[in-house]
C-alpha atoms as a PDB file:
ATOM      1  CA  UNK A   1     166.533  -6.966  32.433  1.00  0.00           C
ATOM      2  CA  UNK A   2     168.404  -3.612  31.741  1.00  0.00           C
ATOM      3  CA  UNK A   3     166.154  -3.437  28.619  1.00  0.00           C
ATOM      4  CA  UNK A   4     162.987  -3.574  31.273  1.00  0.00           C
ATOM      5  CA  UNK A   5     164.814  -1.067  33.590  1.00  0.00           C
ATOM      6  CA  UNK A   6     164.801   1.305  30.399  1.00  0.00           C
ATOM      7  CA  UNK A   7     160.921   0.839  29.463  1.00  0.00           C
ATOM      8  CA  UNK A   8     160.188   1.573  33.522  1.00  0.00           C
ATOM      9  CA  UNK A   9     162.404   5.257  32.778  1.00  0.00           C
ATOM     10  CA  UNK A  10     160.091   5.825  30.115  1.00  0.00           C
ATOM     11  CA  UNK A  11     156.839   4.636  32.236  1.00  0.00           C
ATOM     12  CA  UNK A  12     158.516   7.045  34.981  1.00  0.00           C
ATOM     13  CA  UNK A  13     159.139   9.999  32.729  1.00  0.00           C
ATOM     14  CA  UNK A  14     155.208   9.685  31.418  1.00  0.00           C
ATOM     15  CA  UNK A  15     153.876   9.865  34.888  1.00  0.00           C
ATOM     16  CA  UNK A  16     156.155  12.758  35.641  1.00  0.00           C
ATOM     17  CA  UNK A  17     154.560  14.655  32.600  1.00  0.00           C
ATOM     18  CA  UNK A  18     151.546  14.291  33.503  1.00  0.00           C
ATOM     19  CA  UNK A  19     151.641  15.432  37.179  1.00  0.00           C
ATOM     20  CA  UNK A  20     153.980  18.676  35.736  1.00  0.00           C
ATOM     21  CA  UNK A  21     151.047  19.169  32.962  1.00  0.00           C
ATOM     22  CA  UNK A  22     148.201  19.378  35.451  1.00  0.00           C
ATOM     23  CA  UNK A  23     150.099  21.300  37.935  1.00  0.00           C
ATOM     24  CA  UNK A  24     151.677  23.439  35.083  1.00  0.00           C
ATOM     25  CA  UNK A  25     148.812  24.064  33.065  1.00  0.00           C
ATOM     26  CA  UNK A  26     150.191  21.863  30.183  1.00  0.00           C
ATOM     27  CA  UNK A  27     153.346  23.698  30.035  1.00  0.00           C
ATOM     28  CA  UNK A  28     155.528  20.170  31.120  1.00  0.00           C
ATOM     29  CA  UNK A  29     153.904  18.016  28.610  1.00  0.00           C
ATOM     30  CA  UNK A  30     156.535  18.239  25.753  1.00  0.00           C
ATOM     31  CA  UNK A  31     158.833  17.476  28.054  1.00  0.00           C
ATOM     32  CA  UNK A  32     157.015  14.544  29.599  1.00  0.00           C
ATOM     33  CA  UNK A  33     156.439  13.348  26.312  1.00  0.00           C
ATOM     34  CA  UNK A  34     160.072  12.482  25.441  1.00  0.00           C
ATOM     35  CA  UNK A  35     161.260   9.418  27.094  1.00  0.00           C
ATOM     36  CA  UNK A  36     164.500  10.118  29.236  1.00  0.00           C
ATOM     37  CA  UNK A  37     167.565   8.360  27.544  1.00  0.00           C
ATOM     38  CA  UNK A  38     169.034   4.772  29.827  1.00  0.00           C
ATOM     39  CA  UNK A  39     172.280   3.803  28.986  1.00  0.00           C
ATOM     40  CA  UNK A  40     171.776   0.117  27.631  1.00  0.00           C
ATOM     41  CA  UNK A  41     174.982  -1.918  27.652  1.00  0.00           C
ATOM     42  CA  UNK A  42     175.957  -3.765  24.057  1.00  0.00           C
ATOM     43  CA  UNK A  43     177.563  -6.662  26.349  1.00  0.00           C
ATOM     44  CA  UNK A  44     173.806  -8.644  26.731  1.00  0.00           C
ATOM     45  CA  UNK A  45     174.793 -12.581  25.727  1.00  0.00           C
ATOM     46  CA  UNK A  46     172.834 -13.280  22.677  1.00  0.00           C
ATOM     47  CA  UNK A  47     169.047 -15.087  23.258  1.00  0.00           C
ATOM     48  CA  UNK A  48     168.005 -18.122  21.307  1.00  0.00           C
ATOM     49  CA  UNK A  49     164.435 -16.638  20.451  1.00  0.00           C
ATOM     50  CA  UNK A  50     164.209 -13.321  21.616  1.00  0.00           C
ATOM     51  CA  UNK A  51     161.083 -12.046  22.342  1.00  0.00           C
ATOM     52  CA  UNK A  52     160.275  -8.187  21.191  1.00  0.00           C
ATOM     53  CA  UNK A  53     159.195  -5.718  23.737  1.00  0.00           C
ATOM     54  CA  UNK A  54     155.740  -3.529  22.845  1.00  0.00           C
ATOM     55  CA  UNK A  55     156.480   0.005  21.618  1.00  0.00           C
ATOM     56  CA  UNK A  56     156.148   2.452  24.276  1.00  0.00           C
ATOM     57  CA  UNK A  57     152.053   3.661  23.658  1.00  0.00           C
ATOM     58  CA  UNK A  58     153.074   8.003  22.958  1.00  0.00           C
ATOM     59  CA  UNK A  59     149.132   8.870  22.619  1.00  0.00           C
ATOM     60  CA  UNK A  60     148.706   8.821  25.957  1.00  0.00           C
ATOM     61  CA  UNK A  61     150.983  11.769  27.174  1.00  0.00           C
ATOM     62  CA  UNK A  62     149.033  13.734  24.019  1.00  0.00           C
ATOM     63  CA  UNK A  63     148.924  17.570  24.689  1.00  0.00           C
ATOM     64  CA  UNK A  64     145.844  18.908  26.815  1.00  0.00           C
ATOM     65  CA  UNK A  65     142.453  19.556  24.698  1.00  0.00           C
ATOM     66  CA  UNK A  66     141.688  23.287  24.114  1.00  0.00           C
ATOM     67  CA  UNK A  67     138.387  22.727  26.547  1.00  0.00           C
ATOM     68  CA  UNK A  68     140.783  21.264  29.266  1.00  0.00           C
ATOM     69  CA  UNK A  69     143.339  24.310  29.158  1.00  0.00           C
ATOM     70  CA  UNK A  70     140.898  27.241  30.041  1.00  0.00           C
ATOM     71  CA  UNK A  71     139.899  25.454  33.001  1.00  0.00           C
ATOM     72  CA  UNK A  72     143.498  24.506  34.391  1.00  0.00           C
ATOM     73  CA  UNK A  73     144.122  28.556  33.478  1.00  0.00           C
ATOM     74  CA  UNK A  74     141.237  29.512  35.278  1.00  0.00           C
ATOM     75  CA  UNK A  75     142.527  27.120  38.300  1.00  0.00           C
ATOM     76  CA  UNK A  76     145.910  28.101  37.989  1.00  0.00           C
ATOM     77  CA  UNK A  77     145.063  32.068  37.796  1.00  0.00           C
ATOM     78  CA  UNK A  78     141.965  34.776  39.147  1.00  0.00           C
ATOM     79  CA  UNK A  79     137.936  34.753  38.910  1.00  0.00           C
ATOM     80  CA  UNK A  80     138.642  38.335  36.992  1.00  0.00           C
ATOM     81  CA  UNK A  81     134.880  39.030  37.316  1.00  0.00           C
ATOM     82  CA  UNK A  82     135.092  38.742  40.902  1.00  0.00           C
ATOM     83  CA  UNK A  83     137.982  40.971  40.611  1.00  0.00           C
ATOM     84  CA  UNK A  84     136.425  43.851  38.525  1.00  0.00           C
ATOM     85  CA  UNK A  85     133.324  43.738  40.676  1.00  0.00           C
ATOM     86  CA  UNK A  86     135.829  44.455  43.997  1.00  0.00           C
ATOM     87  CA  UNK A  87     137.489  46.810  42.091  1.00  0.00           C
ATOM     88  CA  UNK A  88     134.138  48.754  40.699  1.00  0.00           C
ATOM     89  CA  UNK A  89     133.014  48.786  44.665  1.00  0.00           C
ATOM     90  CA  UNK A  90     136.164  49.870  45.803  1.00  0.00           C
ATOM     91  CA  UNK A  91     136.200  53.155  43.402  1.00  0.00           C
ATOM     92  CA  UNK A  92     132.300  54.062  44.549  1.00  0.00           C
ATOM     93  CA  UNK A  93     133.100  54.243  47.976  1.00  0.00           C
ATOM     94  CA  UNK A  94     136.122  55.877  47.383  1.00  0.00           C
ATOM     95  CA  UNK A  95     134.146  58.486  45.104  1.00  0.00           C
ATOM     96  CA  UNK A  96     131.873  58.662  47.956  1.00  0.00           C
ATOM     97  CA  UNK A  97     134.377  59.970  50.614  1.00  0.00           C
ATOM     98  CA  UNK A  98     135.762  62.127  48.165  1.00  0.00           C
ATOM     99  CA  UNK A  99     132.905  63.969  46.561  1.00  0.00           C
ATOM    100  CA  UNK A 100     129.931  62.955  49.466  1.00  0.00           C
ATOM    101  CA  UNK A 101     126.207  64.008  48.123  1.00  0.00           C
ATOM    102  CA  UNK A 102     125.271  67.322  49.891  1.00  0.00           C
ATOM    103  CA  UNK A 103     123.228  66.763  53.154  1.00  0.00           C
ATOM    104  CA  UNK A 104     119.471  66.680  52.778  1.00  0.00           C
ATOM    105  CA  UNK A 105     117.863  69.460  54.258  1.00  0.00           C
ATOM    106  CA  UNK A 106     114.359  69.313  55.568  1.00  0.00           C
ATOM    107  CA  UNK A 107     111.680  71.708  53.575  1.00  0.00           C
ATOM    108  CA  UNK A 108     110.734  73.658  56.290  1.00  0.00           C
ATOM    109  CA  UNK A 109     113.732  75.765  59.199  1.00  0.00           C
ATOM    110  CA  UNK A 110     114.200  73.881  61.701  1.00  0.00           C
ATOM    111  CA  UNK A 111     116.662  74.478  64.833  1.00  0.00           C
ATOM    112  CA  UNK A 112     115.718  72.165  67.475  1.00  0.00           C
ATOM    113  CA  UNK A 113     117.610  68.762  68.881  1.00  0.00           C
ATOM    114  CA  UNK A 114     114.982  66.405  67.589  1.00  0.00           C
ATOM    115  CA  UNK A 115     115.949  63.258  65.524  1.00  0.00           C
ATOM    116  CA  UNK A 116     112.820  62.376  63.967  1.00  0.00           C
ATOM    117  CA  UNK A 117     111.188  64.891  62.110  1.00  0.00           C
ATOM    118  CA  UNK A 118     106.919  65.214  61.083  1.00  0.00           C
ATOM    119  CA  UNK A 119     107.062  68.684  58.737  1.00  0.00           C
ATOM    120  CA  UNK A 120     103.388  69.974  57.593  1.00  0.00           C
ATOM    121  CA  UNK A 121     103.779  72.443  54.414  1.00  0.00           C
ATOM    122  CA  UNK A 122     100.657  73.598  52.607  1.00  0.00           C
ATOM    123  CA  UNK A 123     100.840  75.148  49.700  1.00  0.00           C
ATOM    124  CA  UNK A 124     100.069  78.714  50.971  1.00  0.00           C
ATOM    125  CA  UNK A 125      99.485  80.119  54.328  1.00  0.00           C
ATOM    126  CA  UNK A 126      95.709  80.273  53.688  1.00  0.00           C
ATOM    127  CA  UNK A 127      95.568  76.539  52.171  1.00  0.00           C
ATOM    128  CA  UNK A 128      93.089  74.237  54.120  1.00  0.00           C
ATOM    129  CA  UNK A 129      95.431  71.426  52.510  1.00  0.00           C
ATOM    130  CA  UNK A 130      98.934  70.168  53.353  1.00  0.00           C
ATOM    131  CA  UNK A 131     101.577  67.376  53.145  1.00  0.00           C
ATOM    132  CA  UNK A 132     103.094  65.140  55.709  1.00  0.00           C
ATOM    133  CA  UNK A 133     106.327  63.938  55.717  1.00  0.00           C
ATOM    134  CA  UNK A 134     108.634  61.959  58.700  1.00  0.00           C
ATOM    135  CA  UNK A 135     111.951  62.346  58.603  1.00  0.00           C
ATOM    136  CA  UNK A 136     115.235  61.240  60.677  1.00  0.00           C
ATOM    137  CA  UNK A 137     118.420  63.215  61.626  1.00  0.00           C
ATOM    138  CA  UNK A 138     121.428  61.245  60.023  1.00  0.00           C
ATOM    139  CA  UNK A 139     125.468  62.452  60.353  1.00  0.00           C
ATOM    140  CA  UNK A 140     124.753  64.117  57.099  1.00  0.00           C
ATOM    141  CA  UNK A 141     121.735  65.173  57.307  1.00  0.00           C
ATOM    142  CA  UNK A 142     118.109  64.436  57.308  1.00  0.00           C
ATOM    143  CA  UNK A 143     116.426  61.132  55.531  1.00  0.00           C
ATOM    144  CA  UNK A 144     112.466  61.123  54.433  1.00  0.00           C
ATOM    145  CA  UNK A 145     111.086  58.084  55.681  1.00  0.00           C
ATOM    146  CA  UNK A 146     107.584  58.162  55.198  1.00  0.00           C
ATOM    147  CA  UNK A 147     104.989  60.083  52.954  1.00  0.00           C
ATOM    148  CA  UNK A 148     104.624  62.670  51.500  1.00  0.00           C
ATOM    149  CA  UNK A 149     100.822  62.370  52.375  1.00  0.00           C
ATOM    150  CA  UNK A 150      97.697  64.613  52.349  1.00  0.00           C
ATOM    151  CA  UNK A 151      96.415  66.324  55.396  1.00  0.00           C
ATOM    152  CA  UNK A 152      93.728  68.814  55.720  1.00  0.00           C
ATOM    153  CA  UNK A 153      94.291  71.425  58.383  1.00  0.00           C
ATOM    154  CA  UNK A 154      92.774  74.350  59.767  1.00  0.00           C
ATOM    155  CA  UNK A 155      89.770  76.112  57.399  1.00  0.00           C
ATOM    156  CA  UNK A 156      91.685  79.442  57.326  1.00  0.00           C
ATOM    157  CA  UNK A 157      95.346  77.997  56.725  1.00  0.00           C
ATOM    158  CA  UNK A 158      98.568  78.392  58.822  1.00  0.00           C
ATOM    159  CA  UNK A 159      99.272  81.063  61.739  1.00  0.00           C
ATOM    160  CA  UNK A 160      99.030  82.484  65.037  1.00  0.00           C
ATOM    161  CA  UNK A 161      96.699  80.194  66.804  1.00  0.00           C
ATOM    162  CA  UNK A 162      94.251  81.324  69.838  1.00  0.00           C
ATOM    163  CA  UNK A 163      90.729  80.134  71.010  1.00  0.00           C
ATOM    164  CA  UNK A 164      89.526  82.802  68.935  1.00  0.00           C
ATOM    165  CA  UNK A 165      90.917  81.537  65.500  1.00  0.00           C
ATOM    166  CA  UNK A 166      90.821  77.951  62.659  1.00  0.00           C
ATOM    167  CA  UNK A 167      94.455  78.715  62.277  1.00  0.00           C
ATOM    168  CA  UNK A 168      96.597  75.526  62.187  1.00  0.00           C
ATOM    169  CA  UNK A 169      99.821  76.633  64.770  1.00  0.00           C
ATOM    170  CA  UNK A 170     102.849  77.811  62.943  1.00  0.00           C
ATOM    171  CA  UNK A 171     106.270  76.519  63.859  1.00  0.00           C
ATOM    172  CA  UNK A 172     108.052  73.346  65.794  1.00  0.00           C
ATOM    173  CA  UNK A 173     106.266  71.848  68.838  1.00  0.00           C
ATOM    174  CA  UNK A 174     107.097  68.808  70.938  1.00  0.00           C
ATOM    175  CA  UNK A 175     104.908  65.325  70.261  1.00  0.00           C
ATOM    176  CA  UNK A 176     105.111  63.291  73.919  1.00  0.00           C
ATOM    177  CA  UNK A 177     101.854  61.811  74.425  1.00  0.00           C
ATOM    178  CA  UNK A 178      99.486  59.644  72.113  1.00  0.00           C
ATOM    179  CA  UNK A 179      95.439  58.269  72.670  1.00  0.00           C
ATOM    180  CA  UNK A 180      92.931  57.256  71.309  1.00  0.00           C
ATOM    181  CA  UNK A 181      89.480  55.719  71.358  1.00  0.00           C
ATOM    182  CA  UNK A 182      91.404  52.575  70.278  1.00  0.00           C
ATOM    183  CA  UNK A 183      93.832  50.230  72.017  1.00  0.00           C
ATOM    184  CA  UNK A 184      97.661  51.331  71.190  1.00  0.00           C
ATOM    185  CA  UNK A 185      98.270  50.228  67.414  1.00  0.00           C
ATOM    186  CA  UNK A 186     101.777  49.876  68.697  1.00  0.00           C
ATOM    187  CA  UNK A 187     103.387  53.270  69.298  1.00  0.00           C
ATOM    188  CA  UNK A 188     105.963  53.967  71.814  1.00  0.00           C
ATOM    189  CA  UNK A 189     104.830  57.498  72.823  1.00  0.00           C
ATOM    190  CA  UNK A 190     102.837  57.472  76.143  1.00  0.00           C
ATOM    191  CA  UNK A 191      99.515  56.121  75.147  1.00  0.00           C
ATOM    192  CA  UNK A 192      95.968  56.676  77.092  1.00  0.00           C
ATOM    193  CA  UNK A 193      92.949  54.561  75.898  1.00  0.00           C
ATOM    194  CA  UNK A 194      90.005  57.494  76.244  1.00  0.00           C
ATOM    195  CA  UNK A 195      86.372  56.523  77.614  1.00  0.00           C
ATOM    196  CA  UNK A 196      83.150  59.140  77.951  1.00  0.00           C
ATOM    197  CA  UNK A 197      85.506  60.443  81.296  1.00  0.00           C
ATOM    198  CA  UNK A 198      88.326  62.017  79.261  1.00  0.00           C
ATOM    199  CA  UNK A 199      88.335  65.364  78.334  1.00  0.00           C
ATOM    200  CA  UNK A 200      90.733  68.355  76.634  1.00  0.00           C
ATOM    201  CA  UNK A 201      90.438  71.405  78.449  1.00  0.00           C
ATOM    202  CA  UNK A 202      89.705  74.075  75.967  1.00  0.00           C
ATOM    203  CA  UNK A 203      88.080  76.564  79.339  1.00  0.00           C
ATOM    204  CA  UNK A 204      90.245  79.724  79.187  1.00  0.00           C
ATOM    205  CA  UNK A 205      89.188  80.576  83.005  1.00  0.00           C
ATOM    206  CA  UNK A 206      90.016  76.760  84.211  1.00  0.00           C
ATOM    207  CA  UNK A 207      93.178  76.103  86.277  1.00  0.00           C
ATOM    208  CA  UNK A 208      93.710  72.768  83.945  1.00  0.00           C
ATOM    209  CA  UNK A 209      93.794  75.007  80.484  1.00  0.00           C
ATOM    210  CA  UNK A 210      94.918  72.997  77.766  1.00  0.00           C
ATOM    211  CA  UNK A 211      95.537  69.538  79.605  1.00  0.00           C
ATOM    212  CA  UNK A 212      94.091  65.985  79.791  1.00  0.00           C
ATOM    213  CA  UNK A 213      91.495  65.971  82.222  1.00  0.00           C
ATOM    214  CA  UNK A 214      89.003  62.716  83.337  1.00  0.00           C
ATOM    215  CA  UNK A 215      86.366  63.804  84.777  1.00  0.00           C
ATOM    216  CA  UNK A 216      82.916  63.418  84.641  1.00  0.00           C
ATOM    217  CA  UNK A 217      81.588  66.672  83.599  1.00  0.00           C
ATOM    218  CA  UNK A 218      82.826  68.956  81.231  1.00  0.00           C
ATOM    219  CA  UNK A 219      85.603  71.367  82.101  1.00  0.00           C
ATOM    220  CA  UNK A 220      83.019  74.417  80.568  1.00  0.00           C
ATOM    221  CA  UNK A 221      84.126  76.386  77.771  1.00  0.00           C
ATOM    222  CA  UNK A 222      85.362  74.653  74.339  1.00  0.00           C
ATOM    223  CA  UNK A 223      86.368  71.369  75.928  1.00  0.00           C
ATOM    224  CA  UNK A 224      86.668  68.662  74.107  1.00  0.00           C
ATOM    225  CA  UNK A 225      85.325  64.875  74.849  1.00  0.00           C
ATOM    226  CA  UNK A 226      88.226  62.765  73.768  1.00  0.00           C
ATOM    227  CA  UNK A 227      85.769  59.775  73.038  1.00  0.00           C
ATOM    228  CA  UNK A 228      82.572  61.413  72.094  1.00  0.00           C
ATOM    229  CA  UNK A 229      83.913  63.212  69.393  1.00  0.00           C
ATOM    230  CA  UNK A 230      84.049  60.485  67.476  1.00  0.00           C
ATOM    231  CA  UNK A 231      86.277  58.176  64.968  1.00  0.00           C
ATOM    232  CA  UNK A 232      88.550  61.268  64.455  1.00  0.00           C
ATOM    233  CA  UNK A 233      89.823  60.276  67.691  1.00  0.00           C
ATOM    234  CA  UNK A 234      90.342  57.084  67.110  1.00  0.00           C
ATOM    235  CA  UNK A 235      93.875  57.254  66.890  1.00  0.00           C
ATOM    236  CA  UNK A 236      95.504  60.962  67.709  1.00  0.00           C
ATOM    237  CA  UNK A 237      99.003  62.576  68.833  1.00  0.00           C
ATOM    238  CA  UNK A 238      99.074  65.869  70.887  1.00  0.00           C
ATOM    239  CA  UNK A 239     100.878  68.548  69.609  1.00  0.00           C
ATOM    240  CA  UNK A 240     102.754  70.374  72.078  1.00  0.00           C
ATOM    241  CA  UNK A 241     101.433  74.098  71.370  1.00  0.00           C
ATOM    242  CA  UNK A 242     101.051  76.554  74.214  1.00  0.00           C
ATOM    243  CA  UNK A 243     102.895  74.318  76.742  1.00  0.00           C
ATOM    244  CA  UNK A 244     103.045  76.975  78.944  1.00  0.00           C
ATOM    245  CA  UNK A 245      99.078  77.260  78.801  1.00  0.00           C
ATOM    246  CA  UNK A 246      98.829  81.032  78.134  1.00  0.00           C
ATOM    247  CA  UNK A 247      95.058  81.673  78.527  1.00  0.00           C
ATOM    248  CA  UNK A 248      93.304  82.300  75.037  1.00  0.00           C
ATOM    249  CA  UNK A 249      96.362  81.604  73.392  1.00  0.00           C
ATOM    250  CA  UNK A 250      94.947  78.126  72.007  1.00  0.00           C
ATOM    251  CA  UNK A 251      94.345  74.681  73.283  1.00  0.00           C
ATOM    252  CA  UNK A 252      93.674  70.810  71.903  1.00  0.00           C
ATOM    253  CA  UNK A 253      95.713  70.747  68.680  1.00  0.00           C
ATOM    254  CA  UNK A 254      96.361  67.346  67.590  1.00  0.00           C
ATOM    255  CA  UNK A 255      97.636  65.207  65.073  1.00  0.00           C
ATOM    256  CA  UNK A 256      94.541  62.800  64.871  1.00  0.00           C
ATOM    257  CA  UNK A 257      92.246  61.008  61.660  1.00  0.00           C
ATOM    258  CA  UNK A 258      90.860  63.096  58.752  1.00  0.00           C
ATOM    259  CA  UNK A 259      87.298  63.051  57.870  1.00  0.00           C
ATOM    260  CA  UNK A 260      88.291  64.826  54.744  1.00  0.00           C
ATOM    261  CA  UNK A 261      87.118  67.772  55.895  1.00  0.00           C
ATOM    262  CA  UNK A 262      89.194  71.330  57.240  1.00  0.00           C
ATOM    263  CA  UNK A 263      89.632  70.843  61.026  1.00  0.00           C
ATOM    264  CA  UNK A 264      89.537  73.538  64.129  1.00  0.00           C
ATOM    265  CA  UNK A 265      93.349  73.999  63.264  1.00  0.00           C
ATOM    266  CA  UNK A 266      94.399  70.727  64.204  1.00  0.00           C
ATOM    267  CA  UNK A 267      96.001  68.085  61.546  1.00  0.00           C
ATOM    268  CA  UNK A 268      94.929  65.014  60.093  1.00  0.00           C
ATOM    269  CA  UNK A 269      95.402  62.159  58.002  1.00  0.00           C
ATOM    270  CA  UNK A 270      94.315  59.010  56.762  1.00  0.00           C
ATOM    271  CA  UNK A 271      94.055  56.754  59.443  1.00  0.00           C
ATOM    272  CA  UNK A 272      96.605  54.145  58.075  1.00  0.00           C
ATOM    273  CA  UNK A 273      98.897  56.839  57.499  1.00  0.00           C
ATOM    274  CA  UNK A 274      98.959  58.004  61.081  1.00  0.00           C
ATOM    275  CA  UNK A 275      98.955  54.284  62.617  1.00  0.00           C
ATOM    276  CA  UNK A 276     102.334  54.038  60.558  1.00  0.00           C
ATOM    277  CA  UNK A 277     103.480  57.151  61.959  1.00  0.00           C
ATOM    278  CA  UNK A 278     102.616  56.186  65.533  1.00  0.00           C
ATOM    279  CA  UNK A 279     104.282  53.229  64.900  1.00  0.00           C
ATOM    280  CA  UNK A 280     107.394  54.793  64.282  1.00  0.00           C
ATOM    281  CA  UNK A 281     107.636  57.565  66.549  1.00  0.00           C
ATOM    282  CA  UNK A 282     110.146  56.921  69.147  1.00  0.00           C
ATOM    283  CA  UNK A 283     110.232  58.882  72.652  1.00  0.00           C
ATOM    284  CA  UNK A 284     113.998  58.650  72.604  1.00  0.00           C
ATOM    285  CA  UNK A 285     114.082  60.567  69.572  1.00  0.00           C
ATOM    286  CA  UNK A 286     112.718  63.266  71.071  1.00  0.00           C
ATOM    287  CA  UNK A 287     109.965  63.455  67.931  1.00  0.00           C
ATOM    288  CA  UNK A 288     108.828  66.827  66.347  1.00  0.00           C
ATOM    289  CA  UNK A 289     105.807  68.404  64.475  1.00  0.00           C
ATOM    290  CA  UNK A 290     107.016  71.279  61.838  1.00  0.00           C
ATOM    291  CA  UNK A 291     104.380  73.143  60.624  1.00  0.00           C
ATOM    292  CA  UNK A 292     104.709  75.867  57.726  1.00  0.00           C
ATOM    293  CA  UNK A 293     103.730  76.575  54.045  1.00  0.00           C
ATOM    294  CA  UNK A 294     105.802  76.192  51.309  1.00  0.00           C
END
């Protein structure tokens, strides 16, 4: 019996190495390995036929395999990829408040309170070609959002606009109303579906000068017919030059569709280009039209 008691120690001690090995990460298995010493009395009365007991079995409290240790170390410690990767973030943003990238500036002056941004710059002031570009105001900045893209304006290039003149308006005007001979493509501005009954007021001795007008007759003068003038109107965004309506001073500039051809002084682009742009335009922004050369 006490020589059973001493082979359940051993049992005991095994199991005990085991548990300390996986918890350990093999450290406990020498340990485990060695049975613990039972006292055995010498005072057992003698048996007639004694049977011997099995040797305790020491392969199976062996040491862990090399494959099993990494992964009890991995366990037992840090993922240090996940660690480097928190620690490479960390230093970029902190490199970022220090040291932030200078604020982007847009390419023409501009002083107004508008958050989104459409800047024109040709080449030269006497360019019949420009680009388009949208931007929006950020905390640090402005941030390009669309184009740059081709335009054609005004045969005789940028500068003081009248009824008199193919000078694409210089300067930073309002955009507050959209139409076209199309349904909305999805814009937020104000948008006006034209028929054969609207009209642009181009008549430098009418009362309605440079306004919308439906009517069924021509206002005289240069007016415009918002439908019959074709697919150039199919989609189109006024700019707002000569808001206060100054007789002669100019009248129907938009931003509309290019034929690929100069316009009267207004600006134009590919169709897709300005559906996109309508699309983005937001009233609350309080949208803007830049024009200028480079």
């Amino acid at each position: 019996m006490r020589r059973l008691l001493g082979t359940r120690a051993v049992a005991v001690s095994v199991l005990l190495g085991i548990a300390l090995t996986g918890v350990g990460g093999g450290q406990a298995v020498a340990a485990a390995a060695t049975p613990v010493p039972v006292p055995v009395s010498v005072s057992v009365a003698p048996v007639a036929a004694a049977v011997p007991l099995a040797p305790v079995t020491r392969t199976a409290v062996s040491a862990p395999t090399a494959a099993a240790a990494p992964v009890r170390a991995q366990a037992a410690g840090f993922d240090w990829a996940t660690v480097w990767s928190f620690l490479v973030g960390l230093f970029q943003q902190v490199w970022a408040w220090l040291f932030p990238p200078p604020p982007a500036t847009l390419p023409l002056p501009y002083q107004g309170n508008a958050d989104q941004v459409i800047t024109v710059v040709a080449p030269w002031r006497g360019a019949s070609t420009a680009t388009v570009t949208a931007w929006n105001r950020t905390p640090t900045g402005w941030t390009q959002v669309y184009g740059p893209v081709p335009a054609n304006i005004g045969p005789n290039g940028i500068g003081q606009a009248s009824e008199y003149t193919n000078l694409t308006p210089e300067g930073a005007y309002p955009l507050t109303q959209a139409f076209g001979r199309q349904a909305n493509p999805g814009t937020r501005l104000p948008y006006f579906t034209t028929g054969w009954w609207d009209w642009w007021d181009s008549n430098v001795n009418s009362p309605t000068y440079n306004t919308h007008v439906v009517q069924q007759n021509s206002p005289g003068g240069a007016s415009e017919n918002l439908f019959g003038a074709g697919a150039v109107y199919d989609y189109a965004v006024t700019i707002g030059y000569n808001a206060a309506r100054v007789r002669g001073a100019g009248s129907a500039f938009f931003l509309h569709v290019s034929n690929g051809q100069p316009t009267a002084g207004c600006v134009a682009v590919h169709r897709d280009d300005l559906v996109n742009l309508l699309r983005w335009l937001d009233p609350g922004a309080r949208p803007a039209i830049v024009i200028g050369s480079a």
